[in-house]
N, C-alpha and C. Protein backbone atom coordinates (compact mmCIF):
# COMPACT_ATOMS: atom_id res chain seq x y z
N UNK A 1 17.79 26.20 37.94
CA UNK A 1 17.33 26.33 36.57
C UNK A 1 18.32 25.60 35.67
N UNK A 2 18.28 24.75 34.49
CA UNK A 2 18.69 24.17 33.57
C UNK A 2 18.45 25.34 32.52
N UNK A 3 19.99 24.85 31.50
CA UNK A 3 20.47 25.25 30.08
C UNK A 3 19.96 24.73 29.11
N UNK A 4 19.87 25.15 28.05
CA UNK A 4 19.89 24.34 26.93
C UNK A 4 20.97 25.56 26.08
N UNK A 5 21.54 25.11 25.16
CA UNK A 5 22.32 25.82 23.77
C UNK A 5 21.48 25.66 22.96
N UNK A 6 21.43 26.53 21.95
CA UNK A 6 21.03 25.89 20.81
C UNK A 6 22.55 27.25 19.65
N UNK A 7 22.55 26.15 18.75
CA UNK A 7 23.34 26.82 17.73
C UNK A 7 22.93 27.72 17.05
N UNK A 8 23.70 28.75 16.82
CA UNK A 8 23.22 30.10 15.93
C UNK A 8 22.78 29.83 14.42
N UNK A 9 21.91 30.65 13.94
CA UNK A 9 21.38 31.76 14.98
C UNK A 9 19.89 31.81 15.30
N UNK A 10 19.61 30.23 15.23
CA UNK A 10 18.31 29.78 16.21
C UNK A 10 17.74 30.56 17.28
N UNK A 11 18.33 31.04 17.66
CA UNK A 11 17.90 32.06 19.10
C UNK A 11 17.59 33.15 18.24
N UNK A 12 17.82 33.87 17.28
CA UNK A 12 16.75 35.45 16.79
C UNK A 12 15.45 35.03 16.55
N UNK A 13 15.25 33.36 16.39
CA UNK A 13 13.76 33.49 15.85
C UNK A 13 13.13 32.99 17.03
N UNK A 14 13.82 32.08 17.97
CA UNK A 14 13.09 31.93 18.89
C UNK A 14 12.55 33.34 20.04
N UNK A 15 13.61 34.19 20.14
CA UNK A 15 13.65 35.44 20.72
C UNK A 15 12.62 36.40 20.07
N UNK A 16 12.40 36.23 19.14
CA UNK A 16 12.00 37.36 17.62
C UNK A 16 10.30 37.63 18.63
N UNK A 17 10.39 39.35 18.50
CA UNK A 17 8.86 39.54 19.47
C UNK A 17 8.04 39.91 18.23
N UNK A 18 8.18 39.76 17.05
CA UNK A 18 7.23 39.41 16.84
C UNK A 18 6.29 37.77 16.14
N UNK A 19 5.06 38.18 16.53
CA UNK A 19 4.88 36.89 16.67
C UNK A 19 4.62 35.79 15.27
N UNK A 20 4.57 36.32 13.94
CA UNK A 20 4.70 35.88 12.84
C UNK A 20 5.93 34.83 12.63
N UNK A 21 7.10 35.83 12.90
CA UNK A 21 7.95 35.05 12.85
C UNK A 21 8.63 34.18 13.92
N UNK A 22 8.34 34.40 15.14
CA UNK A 22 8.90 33.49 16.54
C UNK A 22 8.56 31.96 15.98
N UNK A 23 9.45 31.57 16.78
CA UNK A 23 9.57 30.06 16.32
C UNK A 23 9.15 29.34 18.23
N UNK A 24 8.81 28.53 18.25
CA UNK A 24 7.82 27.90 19.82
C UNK A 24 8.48 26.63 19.90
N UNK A 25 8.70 26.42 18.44
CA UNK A 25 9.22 24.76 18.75
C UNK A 25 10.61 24.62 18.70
N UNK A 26 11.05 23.69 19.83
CA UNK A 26 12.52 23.50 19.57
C UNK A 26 12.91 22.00 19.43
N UNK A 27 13.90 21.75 18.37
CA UNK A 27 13.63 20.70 17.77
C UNK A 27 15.08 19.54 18.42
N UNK A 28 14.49 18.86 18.95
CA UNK A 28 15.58 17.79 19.58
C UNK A 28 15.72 16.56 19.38
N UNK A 29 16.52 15.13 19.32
CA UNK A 29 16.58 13.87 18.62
C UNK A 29 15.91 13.28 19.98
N UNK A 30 16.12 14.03 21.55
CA UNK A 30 15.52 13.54 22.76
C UNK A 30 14.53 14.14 22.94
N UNK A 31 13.58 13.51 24.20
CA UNK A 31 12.65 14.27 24.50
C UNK A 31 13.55 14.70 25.95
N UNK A 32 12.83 15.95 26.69
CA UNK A 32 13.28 16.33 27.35
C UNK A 32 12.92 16.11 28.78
N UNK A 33 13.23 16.08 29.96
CA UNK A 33 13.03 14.96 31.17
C UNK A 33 11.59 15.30 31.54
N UNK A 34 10.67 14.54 31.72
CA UNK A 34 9.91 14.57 32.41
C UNK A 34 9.41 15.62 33.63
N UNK A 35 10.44 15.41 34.63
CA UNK A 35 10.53 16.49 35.45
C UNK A 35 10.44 17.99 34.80
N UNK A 36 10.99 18.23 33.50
CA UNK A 36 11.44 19.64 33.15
C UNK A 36 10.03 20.28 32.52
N UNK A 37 9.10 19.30 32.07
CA UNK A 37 7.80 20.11 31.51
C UNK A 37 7.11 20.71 32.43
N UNK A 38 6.71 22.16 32.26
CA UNK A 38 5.97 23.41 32.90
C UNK A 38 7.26 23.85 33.52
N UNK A 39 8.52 23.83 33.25
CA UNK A 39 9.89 24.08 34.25
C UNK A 39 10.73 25.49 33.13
N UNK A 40 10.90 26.39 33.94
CA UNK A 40 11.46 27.68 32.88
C UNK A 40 13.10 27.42 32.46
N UNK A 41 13.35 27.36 31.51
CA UNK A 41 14.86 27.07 30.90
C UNK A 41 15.31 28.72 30.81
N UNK A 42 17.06 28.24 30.96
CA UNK A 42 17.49 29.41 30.17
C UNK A 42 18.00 28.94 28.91
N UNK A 43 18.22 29.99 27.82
CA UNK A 43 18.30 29.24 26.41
C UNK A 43 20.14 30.26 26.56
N UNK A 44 20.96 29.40 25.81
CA UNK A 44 22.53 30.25 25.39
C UNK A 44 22.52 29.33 24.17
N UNK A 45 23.25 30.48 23.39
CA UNK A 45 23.23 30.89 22.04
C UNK A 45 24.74 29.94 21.86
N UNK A 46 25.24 29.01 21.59
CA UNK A 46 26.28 28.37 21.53
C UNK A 46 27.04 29.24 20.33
N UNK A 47 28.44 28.60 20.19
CA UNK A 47 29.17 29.07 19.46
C UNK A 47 29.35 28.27 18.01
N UNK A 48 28.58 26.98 17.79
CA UNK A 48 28.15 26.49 16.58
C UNK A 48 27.10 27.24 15.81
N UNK A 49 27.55 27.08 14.41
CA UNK A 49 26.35 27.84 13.58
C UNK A 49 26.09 26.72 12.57
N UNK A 50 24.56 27.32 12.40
CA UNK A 50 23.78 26.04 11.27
C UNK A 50 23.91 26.89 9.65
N UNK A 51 24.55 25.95 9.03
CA UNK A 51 24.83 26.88 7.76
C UNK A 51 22.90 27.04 6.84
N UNK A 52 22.45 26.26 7.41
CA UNK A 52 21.39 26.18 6.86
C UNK A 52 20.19 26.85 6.79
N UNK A 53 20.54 27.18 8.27
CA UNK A 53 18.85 28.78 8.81
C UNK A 53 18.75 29.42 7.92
N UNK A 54 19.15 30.03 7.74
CA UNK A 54 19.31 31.70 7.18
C UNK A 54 19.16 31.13 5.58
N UNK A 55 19.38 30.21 4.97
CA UNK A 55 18.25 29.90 3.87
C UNK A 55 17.18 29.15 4.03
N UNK A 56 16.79 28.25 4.96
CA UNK A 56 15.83 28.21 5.51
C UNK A 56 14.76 29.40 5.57
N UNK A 57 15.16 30.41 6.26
CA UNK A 57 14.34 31.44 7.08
C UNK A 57 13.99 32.09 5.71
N UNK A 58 14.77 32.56 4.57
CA UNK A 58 14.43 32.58 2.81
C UNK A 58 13.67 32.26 2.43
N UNK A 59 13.48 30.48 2.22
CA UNK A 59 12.37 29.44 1.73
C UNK A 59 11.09 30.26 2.39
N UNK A 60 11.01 30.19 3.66
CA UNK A 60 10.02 30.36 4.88
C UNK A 60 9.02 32.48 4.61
N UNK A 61 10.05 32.75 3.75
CA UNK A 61 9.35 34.25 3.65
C UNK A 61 9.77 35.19 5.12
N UNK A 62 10.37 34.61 5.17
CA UNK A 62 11.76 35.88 6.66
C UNK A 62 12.63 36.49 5.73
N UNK A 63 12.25 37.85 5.49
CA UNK A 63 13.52 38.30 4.69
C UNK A 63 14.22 39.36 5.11
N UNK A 64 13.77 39.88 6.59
CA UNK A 64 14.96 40.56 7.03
C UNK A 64 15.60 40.31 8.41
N UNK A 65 16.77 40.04 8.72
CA UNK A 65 17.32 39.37 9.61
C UNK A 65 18.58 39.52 9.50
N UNK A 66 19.58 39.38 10.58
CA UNK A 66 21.24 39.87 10.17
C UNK A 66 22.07 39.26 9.80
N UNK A 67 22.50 39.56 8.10
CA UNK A 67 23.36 38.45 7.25
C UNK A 67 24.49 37.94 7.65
N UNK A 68 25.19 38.84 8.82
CA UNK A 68 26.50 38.39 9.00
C UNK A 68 26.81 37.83 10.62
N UNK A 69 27.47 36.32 10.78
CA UNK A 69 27.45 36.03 11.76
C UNK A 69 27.94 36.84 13.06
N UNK A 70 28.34 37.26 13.09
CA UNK A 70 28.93 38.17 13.99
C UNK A 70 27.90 38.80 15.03
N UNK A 71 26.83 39.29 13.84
CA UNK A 71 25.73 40.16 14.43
C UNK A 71 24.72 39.03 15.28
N UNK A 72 25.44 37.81 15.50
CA UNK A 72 24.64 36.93 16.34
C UNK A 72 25.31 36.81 17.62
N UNK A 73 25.15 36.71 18.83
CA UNK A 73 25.88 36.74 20.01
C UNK A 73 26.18 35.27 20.22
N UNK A 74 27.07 34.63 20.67
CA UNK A 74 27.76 33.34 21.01
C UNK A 74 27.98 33.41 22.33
N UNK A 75 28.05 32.34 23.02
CA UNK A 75 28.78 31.94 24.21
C UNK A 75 27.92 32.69 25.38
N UNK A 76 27.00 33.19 25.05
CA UNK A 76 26.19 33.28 26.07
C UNK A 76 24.50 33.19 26.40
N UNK A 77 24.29 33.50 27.36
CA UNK A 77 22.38 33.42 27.93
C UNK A 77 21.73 34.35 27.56
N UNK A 78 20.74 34.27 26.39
CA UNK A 78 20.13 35.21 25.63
C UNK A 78 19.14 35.53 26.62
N UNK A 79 17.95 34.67 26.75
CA UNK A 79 16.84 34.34 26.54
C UNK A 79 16.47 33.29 27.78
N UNK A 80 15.28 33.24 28.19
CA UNK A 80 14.75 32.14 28.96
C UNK A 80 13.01 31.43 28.29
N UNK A 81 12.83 30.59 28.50
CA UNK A 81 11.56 29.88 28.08
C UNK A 81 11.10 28.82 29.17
N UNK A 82 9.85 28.34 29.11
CA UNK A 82 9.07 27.44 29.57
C UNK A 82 8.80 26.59 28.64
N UNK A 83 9.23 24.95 28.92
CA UNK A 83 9.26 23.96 27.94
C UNK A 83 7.17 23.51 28.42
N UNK A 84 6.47 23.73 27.52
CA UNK A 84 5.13 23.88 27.73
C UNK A 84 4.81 22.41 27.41
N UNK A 85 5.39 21.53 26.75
CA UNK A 85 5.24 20.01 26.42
C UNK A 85 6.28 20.00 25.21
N UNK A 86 5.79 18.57 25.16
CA UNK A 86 6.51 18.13 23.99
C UNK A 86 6.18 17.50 22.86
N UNK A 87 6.51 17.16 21.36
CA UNK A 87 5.38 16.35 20.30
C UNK A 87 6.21 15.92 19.37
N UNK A 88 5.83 15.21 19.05
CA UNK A 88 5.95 14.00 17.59
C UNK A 88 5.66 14.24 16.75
N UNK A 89 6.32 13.70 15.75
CA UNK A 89 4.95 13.36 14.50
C UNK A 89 4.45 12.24 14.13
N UNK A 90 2.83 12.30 13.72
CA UNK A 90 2.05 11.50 14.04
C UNK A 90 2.64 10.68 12.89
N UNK A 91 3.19 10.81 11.92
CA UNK A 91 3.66 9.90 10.82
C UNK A 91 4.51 10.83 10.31
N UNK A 92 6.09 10.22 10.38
CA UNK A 92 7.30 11.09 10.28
C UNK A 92 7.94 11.46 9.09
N UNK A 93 6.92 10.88 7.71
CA UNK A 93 6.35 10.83 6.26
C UNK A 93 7.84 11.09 5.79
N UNK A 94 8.30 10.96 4.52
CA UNK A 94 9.73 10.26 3.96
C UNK A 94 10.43 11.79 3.80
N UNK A 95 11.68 11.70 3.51
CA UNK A 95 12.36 13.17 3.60
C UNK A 95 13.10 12.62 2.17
N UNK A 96 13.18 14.18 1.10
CA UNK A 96 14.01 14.00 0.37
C UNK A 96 15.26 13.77 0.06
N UNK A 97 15.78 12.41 0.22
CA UNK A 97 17.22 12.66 0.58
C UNK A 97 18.17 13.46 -0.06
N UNK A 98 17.91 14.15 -1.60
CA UNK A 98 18.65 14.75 -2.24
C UNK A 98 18.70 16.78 -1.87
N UNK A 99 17.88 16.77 -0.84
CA UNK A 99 17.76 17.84 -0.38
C UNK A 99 18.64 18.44 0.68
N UNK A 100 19.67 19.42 0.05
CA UNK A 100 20.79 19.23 1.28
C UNK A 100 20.62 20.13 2.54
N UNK A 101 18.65 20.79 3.19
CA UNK A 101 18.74 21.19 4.08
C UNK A 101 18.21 19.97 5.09
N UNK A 102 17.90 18.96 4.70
CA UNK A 102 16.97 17.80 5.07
C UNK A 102 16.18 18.40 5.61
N UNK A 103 15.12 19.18 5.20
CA UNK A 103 13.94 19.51 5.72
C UNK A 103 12.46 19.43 4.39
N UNK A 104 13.21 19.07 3.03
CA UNK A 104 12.19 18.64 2.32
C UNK A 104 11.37 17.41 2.11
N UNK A 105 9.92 17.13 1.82
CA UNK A 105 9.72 15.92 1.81
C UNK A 105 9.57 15.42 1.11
N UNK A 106 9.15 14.25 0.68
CA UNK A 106 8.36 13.65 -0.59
C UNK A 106 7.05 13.03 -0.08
N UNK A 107 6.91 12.71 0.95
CA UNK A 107 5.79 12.46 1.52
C UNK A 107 5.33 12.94 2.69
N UNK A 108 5.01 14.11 2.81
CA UNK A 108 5.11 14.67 3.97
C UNK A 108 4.30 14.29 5.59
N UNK A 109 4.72 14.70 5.76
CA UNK A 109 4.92 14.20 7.76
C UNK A 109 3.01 14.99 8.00
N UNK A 110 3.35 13.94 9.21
CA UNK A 110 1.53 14.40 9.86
C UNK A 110 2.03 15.14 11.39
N UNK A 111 1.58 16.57 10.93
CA UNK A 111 2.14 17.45 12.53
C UNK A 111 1.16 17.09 13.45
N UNK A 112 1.54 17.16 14.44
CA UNK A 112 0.71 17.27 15.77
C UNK A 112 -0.45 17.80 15.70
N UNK A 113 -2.14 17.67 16.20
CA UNK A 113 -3.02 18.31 16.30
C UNK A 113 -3.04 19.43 16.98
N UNK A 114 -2.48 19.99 17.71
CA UNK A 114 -2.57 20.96 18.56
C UNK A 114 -1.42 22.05 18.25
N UNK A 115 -0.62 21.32 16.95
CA UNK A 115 0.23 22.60 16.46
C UNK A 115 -0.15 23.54 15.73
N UNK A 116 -0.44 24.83 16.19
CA UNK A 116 -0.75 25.84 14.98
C UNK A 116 0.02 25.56 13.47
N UNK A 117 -0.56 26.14 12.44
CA UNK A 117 0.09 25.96 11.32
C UNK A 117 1.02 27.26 11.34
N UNK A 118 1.39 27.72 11.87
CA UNK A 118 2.52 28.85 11.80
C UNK A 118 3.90 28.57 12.45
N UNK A 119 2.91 27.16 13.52
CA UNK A 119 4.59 26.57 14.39
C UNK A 119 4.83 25.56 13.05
N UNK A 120 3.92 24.91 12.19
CA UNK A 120 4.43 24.02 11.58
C UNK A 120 5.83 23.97 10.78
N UNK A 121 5.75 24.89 10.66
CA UNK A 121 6.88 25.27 9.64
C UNK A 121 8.46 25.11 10.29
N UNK A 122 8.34 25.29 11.42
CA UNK A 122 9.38 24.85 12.51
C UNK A 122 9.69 24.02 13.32
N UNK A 123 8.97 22.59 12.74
CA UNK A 123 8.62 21.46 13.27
C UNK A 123 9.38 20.70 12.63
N UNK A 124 10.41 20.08 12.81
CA UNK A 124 11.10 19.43 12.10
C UNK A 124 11.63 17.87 13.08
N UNK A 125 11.06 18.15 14.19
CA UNK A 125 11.01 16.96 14.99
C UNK A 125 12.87 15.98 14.87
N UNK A 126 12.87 14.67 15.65
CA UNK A 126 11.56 14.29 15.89
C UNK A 126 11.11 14.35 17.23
N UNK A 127 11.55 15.54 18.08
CA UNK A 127 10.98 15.44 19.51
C UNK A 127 10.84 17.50 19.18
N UNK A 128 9.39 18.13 19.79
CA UNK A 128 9.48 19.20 19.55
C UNK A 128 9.40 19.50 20.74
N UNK A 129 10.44 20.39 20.88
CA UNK A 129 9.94 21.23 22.44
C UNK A 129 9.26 22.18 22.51
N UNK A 130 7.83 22.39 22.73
CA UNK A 130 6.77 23.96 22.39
C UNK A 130 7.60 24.60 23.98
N UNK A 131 7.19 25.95 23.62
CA UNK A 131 8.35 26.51 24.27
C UNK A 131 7.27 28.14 24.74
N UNK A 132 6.59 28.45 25.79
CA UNK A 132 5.75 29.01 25.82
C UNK A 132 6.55 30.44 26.48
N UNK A 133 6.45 31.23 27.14
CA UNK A 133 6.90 32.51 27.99
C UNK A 133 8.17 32.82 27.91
N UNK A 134 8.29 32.93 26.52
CA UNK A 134 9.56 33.52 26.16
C UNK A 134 10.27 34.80 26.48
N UNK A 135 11.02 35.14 27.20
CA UNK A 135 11.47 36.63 27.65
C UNK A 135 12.93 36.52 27.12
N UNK A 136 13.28 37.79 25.79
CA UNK A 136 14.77 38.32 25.55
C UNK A 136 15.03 38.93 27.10
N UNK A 137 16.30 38.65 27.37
CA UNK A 137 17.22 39.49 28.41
C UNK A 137 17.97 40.94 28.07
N UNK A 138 17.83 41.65 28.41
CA UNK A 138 18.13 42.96 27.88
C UNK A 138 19.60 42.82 27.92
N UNK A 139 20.40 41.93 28.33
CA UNK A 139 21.90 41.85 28.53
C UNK A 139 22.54 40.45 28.09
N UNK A 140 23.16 40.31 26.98
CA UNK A 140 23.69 39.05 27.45
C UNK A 140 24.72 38.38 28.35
N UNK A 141 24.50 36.96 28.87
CA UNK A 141 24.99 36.76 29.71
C UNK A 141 26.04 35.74 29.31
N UNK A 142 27.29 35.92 29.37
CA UNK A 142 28.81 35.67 29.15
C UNK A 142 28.27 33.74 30.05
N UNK A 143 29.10 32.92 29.12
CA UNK A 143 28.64 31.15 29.96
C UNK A 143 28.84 30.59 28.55
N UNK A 144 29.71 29.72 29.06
CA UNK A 144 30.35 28.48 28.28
C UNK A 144 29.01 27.54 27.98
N UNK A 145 29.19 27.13 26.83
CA UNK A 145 28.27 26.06 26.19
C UNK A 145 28.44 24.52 26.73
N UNK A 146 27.81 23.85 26.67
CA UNK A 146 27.68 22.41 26.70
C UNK A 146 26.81 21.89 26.03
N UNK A 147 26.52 20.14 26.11
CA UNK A 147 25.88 19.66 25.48
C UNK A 147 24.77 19.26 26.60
N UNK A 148 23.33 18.86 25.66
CA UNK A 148 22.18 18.55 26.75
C UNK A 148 21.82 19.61 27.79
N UNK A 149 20.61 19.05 28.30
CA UNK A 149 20.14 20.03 29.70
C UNK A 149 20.54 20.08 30.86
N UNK A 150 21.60 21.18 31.30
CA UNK A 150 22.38 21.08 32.04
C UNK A 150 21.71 22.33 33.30
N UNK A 151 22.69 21.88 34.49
CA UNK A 151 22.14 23.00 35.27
C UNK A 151 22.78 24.25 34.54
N UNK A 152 22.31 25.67 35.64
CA UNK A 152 23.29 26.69 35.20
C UNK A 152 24.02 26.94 36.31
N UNK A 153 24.78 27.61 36.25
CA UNK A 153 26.18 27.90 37.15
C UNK A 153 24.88 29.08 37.72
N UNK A 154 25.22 29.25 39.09
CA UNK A 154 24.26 29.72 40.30
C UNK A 154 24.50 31.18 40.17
N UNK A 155 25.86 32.18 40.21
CA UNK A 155 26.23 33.55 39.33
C UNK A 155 25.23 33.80 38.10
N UNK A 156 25.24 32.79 37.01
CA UNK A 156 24.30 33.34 35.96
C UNK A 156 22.85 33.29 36.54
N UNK A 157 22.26 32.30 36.75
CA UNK A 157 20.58 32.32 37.41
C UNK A 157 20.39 33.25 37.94
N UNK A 158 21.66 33.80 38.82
CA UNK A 158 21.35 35.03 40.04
C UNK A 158 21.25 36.76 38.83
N UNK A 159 22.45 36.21 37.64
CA UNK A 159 22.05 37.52 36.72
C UNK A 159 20.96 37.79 36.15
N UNK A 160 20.27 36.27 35.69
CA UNK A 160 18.87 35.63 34.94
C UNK A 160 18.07 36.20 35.74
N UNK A 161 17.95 36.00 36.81
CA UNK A 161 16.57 36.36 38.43
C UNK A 161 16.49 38.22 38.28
N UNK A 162 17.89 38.69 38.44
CA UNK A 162 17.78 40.13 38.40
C UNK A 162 17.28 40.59 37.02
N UNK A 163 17.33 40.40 35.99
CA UNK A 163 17.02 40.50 34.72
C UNK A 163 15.83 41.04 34.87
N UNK A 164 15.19 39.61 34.71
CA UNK A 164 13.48 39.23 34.89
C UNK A 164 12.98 40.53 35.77
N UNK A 165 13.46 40.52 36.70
CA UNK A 165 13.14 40.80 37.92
C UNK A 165 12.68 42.43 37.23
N UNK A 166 14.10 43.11 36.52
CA UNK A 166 13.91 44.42 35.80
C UNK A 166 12.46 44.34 34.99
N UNK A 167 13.30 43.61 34.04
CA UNK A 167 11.84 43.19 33.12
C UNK A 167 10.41 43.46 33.96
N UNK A 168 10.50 42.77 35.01
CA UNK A 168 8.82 42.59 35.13
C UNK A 168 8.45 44.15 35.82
N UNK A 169 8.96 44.84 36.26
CA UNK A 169 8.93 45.94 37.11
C UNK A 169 8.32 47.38 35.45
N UNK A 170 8.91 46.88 34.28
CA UNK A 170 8.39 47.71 33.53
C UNK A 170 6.83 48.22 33.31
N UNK A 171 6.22 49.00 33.43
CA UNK A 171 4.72 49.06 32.43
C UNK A 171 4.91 48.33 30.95
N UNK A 172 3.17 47.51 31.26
CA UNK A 172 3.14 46.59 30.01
C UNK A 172 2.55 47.89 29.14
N UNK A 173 3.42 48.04 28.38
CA UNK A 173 2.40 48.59 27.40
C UNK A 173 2.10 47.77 25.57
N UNK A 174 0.81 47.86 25.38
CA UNK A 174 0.59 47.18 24.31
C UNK A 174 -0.58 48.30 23.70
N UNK A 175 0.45 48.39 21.90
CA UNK A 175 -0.50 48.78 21.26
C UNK A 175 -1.79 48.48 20.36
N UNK A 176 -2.31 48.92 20.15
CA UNK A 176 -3.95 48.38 19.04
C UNK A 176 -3.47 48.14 17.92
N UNK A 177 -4.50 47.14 17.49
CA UNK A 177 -4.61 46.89 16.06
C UNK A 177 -5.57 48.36 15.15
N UNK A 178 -5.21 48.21 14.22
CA UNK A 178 -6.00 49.46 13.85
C UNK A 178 -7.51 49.21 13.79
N UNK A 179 -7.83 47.62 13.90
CA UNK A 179 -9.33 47.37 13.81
C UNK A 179 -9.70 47.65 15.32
N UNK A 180 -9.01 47.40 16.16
CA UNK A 180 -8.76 47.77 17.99
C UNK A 180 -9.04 49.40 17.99
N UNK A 181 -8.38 49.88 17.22
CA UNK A 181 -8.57 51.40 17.44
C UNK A 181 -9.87 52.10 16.98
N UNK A 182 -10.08 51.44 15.80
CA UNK A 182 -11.45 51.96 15.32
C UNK A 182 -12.54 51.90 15.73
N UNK A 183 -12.45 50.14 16.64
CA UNK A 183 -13.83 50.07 17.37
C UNK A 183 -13.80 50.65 18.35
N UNK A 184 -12.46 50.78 19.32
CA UNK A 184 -12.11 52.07 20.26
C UNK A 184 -12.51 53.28 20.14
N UNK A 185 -12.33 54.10 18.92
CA UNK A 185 -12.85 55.21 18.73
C UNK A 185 -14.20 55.30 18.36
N UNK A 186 -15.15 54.08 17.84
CA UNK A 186 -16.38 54.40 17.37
C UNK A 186 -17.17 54.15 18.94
N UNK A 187 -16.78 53.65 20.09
CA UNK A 187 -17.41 53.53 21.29
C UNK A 187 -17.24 54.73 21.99
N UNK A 188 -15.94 55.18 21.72
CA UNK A 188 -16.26 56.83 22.86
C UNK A 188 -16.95 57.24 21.67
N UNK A 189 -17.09 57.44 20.62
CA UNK A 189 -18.03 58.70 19.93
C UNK A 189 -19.58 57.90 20.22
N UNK A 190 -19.76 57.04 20.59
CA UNK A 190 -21.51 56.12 20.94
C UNK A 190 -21.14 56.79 22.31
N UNK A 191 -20.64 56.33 23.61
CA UNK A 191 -20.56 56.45 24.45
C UNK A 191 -20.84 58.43 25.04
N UNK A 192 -19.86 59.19 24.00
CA UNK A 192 -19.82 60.75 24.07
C UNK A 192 -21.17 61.31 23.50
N UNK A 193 -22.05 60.43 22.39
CA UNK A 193 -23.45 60.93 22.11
C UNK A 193 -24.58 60.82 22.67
N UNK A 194 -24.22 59.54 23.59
CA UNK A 194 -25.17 59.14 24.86
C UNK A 194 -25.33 59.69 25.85
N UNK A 195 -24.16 60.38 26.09
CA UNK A 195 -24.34 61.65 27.36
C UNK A 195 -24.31 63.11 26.89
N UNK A 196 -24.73 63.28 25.56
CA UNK A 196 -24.92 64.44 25.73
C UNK A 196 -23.70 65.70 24.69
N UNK A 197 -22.69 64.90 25.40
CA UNK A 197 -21.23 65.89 25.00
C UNK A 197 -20.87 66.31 23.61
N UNK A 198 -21.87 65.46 22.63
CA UNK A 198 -21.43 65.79 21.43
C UNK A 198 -23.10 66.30 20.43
């Protein structure tokens, strides 16, 4: 299995279960090897931070999240993902240069067809990595950073494998939407008048 870092604290939103705010795309100057698409990464949380997220994530309507770096983990293996493809933009439309997160435009960029408008917002290209079967690790895992997609040291994969391994052994449980529940409850009361019971 191959690494990637990404700098803090990029990993809460990519990690983040819920799905409003999860972020799918990961944004790189490369595309990523050929070989590695449909291939599961582990993601570590490097020990660089982007001064810029966390007003970013502001602009974006994320307003609760943990103000102080600390409360972000460094230097180790959060998280794993599946790099699901990769995308462009179809016209990489002009950026404000006076904008000091460089993410504003003046002419804005043409996203990918197949990007939801909820990944858009986290598309900042110009190579996106969509990033599909995301699993937090209930532990983090202690591992020095590097640059690029690197292997992982064979000790961590083997901590990564047992992880998962917990993970998957849990009951899925998933709850209803309240529109889920209602039509839930209006079928046993059809279902309970049809036989009788009520």
């Amino acid at each position: 299995m191959r690494v990637l870092s990404l700098s803090r604290p990029w990993l809460w939103v990519v990690l983040h279960s819920d799905e409003t705010i999860r972020k799918h795309v990961e944004n790189r100057t490369w595309p990523p090897p050929i070989s590695q698409i449909g291939k599961r990464i582990a993601l570590h949380s490097a020990k660089s931070w982007d001064e810029d997220a966390l007003r970013y994530w502001l602009e974006i309507g994320i307003k609760e999240f943990p103000m102080r770096k600390d409360l972000y983990p460094s230097g180790a293996v959060l998280g794993v993902a599946t790099i699901d493809r990769v995308r462009t933009f179809g016209d990489p439309g002009e950026l404000d240069t006076s904008d000091p997160t460089g993410r504003r435009f003046i002419r804005p960029p043409t996203y990918p067809t197949d990007l939801p408008e909820s990944q858009r917002r986290w598309f900042f290209g110009p190579f996106g990595w969509i990033l599909t079967d995301v699993i937090a690790l209930d532990t983090p895992i202690p591992m020095k950073g590097g640059q690029g997609l690197r292997e992982l040291p064979a000790d961590v994969e083997a901590e990564i494998d047992r992880q998962l391994a917990d993970i998957a052994r849990r009951p899925i449980v998933r709850y209803m939407t309240p529109e889920e529940s209602e039509a839930r409850n209006l079928e046993l009361h059809r279902l309970a008048r049809s036989t009788g019971k009520i």
